[in-house]
Protein backbone atom coordinates (compact mmCIF):
# COMPACT_ATOMS: atom_id res chain seq x y z
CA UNK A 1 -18.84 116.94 95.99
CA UNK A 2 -18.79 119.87 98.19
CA UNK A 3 -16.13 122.64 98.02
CA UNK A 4 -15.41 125.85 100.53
CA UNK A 5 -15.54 128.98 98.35
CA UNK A 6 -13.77 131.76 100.57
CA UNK A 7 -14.38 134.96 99.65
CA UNK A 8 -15.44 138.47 101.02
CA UNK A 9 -16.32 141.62 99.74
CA UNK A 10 -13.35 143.38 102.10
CA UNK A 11 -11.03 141.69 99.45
CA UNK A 12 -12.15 144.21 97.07
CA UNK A 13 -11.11 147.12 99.18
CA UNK A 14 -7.40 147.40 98.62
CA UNK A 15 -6.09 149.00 95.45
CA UNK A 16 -2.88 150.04 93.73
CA UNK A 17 -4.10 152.72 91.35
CA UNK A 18 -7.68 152.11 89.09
CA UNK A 19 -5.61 150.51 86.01
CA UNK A 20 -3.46 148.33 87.93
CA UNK A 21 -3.05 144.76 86.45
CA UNK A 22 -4.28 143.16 89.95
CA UNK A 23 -7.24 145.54 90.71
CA UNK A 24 -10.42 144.69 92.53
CA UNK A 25 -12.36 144.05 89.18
CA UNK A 26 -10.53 140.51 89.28
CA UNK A 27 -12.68 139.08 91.64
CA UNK A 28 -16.41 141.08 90.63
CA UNK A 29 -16.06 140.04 87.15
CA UNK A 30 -15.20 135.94 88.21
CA UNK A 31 -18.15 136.61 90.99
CA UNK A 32 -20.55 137.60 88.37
CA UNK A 33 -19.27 134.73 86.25
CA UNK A 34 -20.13 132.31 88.94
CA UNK A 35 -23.51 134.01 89.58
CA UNK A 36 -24.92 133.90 85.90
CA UNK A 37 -23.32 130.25 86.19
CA UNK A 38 -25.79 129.12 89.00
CA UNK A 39 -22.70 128.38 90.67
CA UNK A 40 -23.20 130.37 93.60
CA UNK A 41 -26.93 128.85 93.71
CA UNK A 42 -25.52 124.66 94.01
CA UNK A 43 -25.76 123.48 97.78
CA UNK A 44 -22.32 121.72 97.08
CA UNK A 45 -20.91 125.19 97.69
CA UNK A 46 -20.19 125.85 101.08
CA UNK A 47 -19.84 129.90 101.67
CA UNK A 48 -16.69 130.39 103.76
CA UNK A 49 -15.93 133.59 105.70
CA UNK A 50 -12.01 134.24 106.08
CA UNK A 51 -10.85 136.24 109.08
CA UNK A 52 -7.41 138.10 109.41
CA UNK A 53 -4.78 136.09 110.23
CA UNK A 54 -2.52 136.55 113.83
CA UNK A 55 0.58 138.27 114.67
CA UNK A 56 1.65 134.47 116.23
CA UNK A 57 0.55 133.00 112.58
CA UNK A 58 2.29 135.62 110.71
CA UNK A 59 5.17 135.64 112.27
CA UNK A 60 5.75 131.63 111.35
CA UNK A 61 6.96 133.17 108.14
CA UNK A 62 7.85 136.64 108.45
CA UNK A 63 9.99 138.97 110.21
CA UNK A 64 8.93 141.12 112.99
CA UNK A 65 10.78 144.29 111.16
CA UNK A 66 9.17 143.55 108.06
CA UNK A 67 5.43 143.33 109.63
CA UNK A 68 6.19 146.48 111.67
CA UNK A 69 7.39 148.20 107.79
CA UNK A 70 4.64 147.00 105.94
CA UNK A 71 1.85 147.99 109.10
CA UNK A 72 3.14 151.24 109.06
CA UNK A 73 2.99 152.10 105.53
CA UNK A 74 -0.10 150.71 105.57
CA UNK A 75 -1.27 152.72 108.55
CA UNK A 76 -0.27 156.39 106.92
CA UNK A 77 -2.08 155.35 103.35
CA UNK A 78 1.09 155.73 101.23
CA UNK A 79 4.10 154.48 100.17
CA UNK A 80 5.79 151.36 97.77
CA UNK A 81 7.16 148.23 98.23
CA UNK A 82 8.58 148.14 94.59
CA UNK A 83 7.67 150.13 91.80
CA UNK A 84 4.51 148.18 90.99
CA UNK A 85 3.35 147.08 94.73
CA UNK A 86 1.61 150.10 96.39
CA UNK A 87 0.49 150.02 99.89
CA UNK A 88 -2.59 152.12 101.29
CA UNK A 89 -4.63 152.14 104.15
CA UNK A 90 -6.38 148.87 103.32
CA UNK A 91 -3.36 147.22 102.87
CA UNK A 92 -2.43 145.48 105.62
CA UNK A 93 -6.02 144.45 106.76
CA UNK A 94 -6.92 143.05 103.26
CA UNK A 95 -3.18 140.92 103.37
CA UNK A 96 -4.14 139.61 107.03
CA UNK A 97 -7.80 138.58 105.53
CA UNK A 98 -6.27 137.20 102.25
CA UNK A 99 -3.84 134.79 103.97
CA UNK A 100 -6.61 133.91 106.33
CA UNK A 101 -8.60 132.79 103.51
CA UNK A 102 -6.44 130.32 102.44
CA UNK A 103 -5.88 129.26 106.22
CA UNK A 104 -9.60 129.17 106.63
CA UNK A 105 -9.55 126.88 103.15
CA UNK A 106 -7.47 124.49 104.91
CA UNK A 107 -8.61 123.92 108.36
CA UNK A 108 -12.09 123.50 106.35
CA UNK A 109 -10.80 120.89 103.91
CA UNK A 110 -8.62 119.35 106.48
CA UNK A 111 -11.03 119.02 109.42
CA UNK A 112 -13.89 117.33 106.97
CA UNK A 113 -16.57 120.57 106.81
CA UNK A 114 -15.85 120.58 102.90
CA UNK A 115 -14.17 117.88 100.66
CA UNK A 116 -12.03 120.66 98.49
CA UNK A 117 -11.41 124.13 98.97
CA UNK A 118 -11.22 127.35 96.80
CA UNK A 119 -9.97 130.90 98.05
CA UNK A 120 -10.87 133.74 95.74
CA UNK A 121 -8.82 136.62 97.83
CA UNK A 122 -6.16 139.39 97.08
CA UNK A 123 -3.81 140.42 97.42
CA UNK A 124 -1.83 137.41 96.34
CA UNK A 125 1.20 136.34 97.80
CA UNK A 126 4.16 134.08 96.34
CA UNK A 127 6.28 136.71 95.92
CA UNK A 128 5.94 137.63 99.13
CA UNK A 129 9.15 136.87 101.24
CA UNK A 130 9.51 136.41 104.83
CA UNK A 131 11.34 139.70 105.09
CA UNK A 132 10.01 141.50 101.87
CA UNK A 133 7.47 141.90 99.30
CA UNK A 134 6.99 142.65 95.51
CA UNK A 135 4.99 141.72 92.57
CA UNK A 136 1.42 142.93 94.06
CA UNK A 137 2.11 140.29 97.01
CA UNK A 138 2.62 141.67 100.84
CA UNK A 139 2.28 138.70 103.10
CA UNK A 140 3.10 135.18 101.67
CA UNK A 141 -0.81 133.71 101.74
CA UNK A 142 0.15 129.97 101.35
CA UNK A 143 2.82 130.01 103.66
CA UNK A 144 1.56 131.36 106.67
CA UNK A 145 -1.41 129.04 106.45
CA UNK A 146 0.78 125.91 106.08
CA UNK A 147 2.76 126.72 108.55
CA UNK A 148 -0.27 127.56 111.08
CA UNK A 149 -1.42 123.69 109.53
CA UNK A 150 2.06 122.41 109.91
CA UNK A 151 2.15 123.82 113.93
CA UNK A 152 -1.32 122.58 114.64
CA UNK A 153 -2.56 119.62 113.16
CA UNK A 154 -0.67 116.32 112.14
CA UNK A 155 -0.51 117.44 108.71
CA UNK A 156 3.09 117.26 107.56
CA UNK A 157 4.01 116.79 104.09
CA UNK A 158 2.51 119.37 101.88
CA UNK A 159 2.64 119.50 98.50
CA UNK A 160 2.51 122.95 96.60
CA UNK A 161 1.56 123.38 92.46
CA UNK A 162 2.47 126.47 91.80
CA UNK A 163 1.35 127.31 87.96
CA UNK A 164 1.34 130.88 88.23
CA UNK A 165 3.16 131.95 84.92
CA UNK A 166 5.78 134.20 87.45
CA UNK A 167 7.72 132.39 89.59
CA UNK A 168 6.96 132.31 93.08
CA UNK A 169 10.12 133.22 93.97
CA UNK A 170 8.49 134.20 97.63
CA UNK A 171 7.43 130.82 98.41
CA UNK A 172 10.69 129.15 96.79
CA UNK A 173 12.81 130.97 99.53
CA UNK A 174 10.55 130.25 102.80
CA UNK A 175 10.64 126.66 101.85
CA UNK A 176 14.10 126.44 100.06
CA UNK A 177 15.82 124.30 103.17
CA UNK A 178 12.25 122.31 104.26
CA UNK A 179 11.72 118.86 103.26
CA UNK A 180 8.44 119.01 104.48
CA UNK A 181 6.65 120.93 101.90
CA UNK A 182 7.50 120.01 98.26
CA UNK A 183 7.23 123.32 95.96
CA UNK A 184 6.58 122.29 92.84
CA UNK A 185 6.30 125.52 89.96
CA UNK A 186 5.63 125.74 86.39
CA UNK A 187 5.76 129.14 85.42
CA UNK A 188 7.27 130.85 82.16
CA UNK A 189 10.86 131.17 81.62
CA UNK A 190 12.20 133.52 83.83
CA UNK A 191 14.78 134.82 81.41
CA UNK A 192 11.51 136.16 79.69
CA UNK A 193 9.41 137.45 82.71
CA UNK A 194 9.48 138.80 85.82
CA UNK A 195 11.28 137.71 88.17
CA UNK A 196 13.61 136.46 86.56
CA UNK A 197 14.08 133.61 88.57
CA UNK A 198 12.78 129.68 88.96
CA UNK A 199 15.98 128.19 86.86
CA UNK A 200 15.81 124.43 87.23
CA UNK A 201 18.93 123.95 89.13
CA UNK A 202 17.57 125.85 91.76
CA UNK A 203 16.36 122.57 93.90
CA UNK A 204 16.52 123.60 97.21
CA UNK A 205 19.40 123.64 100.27
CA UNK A 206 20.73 121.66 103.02
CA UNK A 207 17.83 118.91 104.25
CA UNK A 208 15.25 120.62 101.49
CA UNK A 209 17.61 119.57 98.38
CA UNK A 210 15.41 118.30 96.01
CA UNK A 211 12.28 119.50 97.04
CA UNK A 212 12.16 122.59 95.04
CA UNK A 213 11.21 121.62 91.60
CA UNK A 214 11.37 124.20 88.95
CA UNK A 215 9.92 123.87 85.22
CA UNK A 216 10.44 126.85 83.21
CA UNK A 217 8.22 127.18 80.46
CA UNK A 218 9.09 128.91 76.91
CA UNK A 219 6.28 131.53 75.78
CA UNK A 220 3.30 130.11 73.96
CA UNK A 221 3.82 126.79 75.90
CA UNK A 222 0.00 125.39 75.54
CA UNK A 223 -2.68 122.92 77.09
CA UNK A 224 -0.61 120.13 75.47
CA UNK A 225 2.70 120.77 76.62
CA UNK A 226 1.52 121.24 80.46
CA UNK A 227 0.41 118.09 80.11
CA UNK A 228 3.40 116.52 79.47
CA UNK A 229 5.02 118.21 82.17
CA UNK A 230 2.33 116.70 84.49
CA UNK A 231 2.58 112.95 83.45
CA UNK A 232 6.51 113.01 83.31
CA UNK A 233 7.44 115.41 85.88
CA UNK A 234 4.45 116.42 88.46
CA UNK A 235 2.83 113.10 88.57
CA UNK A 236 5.91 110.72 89.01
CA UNK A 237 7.30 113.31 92.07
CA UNK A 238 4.34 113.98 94.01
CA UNK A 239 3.62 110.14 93.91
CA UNK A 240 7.16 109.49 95.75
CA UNK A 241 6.66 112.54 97.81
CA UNK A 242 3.04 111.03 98.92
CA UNK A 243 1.31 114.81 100.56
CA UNK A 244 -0.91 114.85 103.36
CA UNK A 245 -2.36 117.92 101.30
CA UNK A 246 -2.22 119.22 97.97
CA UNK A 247 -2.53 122.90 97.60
CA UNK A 248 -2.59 124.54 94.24
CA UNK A 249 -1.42 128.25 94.25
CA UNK A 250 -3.73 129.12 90.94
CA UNK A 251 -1.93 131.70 88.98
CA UNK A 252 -4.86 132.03 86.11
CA UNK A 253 -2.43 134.34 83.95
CA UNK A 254 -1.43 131.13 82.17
CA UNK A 255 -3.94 131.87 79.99
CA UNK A 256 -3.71 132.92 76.33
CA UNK A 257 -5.06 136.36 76.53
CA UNK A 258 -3.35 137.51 79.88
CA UNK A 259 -2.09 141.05 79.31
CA UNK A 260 1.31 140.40 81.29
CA UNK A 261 2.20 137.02 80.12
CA UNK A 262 2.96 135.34 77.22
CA UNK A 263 1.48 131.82 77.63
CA UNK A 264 -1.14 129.44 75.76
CA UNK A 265 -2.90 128.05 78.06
CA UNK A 266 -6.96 128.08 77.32
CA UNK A 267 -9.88 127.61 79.96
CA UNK A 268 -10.12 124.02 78.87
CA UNK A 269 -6.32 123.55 79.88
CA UNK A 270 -7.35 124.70 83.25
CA UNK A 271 -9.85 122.06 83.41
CA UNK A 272 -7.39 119.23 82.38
CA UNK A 273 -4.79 121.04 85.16
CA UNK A 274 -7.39 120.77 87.95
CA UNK A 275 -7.95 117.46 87.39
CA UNK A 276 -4.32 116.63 87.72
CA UNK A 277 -4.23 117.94 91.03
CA UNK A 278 -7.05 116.53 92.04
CA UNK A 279 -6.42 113.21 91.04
CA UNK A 280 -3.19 113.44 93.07
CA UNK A 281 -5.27 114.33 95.89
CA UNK A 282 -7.51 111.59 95.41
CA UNK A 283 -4.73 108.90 95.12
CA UNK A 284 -2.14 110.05 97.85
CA UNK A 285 -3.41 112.86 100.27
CA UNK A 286 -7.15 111.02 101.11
CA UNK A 287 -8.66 113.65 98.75
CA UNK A 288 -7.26 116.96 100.37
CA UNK A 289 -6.83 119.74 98.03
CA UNK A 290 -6.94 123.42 98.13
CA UNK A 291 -6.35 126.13 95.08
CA UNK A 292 -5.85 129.74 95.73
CA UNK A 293 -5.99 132.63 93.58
CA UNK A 294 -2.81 134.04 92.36
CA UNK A 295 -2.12 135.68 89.39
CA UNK A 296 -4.67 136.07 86.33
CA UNK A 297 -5.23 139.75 85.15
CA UNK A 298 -7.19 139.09 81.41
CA UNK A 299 -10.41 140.66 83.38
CA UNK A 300 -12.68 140.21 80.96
CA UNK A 301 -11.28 137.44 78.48
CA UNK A 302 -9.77 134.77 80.57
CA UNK A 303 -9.99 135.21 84.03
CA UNK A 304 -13.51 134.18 84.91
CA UNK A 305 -13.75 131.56 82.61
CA UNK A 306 -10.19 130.28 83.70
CA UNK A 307 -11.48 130.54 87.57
CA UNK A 308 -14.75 128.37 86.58
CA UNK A 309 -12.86 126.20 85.44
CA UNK A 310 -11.02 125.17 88.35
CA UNK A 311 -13.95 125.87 90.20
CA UNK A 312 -16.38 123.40 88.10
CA UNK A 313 -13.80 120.60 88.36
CA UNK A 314 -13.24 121.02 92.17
CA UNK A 315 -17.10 120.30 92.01
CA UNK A 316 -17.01 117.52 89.83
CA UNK A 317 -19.25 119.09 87.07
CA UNK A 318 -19.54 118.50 83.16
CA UNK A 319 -17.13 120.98 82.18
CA UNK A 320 -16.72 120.02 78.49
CA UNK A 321 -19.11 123.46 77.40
CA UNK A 322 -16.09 126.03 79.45
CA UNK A 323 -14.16 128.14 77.30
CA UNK A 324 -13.41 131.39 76.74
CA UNK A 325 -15.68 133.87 74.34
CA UNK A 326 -15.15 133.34 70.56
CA UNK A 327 -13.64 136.71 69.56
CA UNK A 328 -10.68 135.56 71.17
CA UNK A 329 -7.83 132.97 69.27
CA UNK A 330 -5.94 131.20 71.08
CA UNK A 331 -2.07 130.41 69.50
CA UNK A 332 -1.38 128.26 67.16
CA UNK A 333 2.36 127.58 67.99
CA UNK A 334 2.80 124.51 70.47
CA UNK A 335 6.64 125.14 71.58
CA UNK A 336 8.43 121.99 71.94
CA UNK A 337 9.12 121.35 75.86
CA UNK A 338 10.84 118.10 75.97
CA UNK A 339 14.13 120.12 76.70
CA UNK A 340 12.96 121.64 79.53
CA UNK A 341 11.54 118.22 80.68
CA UNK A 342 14.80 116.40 79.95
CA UNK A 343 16.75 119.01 82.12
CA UNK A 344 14.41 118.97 85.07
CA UNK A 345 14.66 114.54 84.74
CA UNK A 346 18.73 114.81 85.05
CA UNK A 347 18.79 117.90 87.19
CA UNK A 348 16.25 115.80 89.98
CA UNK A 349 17.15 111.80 88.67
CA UNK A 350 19.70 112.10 92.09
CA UNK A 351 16.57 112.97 94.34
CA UNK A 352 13.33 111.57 92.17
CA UNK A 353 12.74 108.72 89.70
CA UNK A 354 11.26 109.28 86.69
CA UNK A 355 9.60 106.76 84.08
């Protein structure tokens, strides 16, 4: 197997404030992760340089008052989006060279140079809206590249996973009325995180009814109860939506120790996620996939072991020995989720069959 890794050491140069959740220690722990690995080291992986995406690719998504807003901020050094989403002077550059990463994941996956694709940038961007940002995110990464894909190859249909535990409530909005790009999110309840949003009835508008999918999870949900969300729920929908790509928008904050979330997902749950995506890949879209970096901000205790793991199963390797160090527990509660299952199944039985 051989996979694109896209990253740069530019990523690491915009900041919020040194104790941020989403500061530049995100990626140099996962990198050293991958180095004592021998990851970096296997042939398989293919290097990738990202470069800055266009004003013309951009402005598939966004507005030309927001990108004038959030260039100027950047371009003085100071100033907020929201309370938590600071922009300096590396701002905008590191935003243009994050969502080229995941453009420069696709083309490469798409156009045959790798088989799979993963983009280790930030800042992230599903909360990113075509006129706005918030929650760390300043341009919306994943959309901008699919659109650029949409525009200029015969790709059509893509499929999004979105298993950040927030809500990509960015990325719900730029494709709420599109058809053509399936948004599929699990994320945890948004009645108990930020933003608040992701309910299930929110399926989409006008020709794009049906093709936003929301599962909201309760806190704790674990490695057991994702899966049952992918075999009755993800599986059965992609299948009938049958992508030309899969792209997986890889929130790692799923995981048990993440400071900001309250999930219980472990590194071995990531594993058995990956390989639901990629199977799906495999099956309908020739064996196209791409996951991104989103959220994830357990530095130290989950984050490079959850990134390996998606990383080792893009590459095919024996992943049974991943996990996270001992001195941490994961829960013991397994919340029941066949609720939230059996809402999403009548909510989407007028636009999807289900077994």
């Amino acid at each position: 197997m051989s996979m694109g890794l896209i990253y740069h050491d530019a990523y690491l140069r915009h900041e919020h404030t040194p104790t941020h959740p989403e500061r530049r220690e995100r990626l140099q722990y996962t990198m050293d992760q991958l180095r004592e690995e021998g990851v970096l080291d296997d042939p398989a992986v293919n290097r990738l340089d990202p470069s800055e995406v266009t004003d013309e690719q951009i402005g598939r998504v966004h507005t030309d008052e927001y990108v004038d807003r959030l260039r100027s901020m950047s371009a003085t050094g100071s100033g907020r989006l929201s309370a938590d989403t600071h922009v300096s002077e590396h701002t905008w550059a590191t935003a243009k060279l994050a969502a080229g990463g995941v453009l420069r994941g696709l083309e490469a996956v798409k156009s045959g140079e790798v088989e799979s694709a993963f983009v280790m940038s930030r800042p992230g961007g599903h909360h990113a809206f075509a006129d706005d940002g918030h929650g760390f995110c300043y341009l919306n990464n994943s959309a901008v590249a699919i659109r650029h894909l949409q525009a200029t190859t015969d790709v059509d249909r893509v499929l999004i996973w979105d298993w950040d535990a927030h809500h990509g409530d960015g990325t719900q909005s730029i494709f709420f009325d599109d058809p053509s790009v399936l948004v599929m999110s699990t994320h945890q309840d948004g009645r108990t995180l930020f933003p608040g949003t992701g309910r299930v009835d929110e399926v989409g508008s006008g020709a794009g009814e049906g093709y936003n999918v929301n599962v909201p999870l309760p806190p704790k949900t674990t490695d057991e109860a994702y899966m049952e969300v992918v075999s009755e729920v993800f599986e059965p929908v992609a299948e009938q939506f049958d992508p030309d790509m899969v792209f997986v928008e890889a929130g790692q904050d799923n995981h048990f120790t993440d400071p900001i979330t309250d999930l219980g997902v472990t590194a071995q749950g990531y594993v058995e996620l990956m390989a639901s995506a990629v199977d799906v890949a495999d099956r309908l879209a020739g064996g196209d996939i791409v996951a991104s970096l989103a959220g994830g901000y357990g530095i130290e205790g989950g984050l490079p072991y959850t990134n390996l793991a998606v990383i080792a199963t893009l590459l095919d390797y024996e992943t049974a020995y991943i996990r996270e160090p001992a001195i941490y527990e994961p829960p013991v509660e397994n919340p029941d989720v066949s609720d939230v299952i059996e809402r999403v199944v009548d909510t989407h039985s007028d636009y999807w069959e289900f077994p």
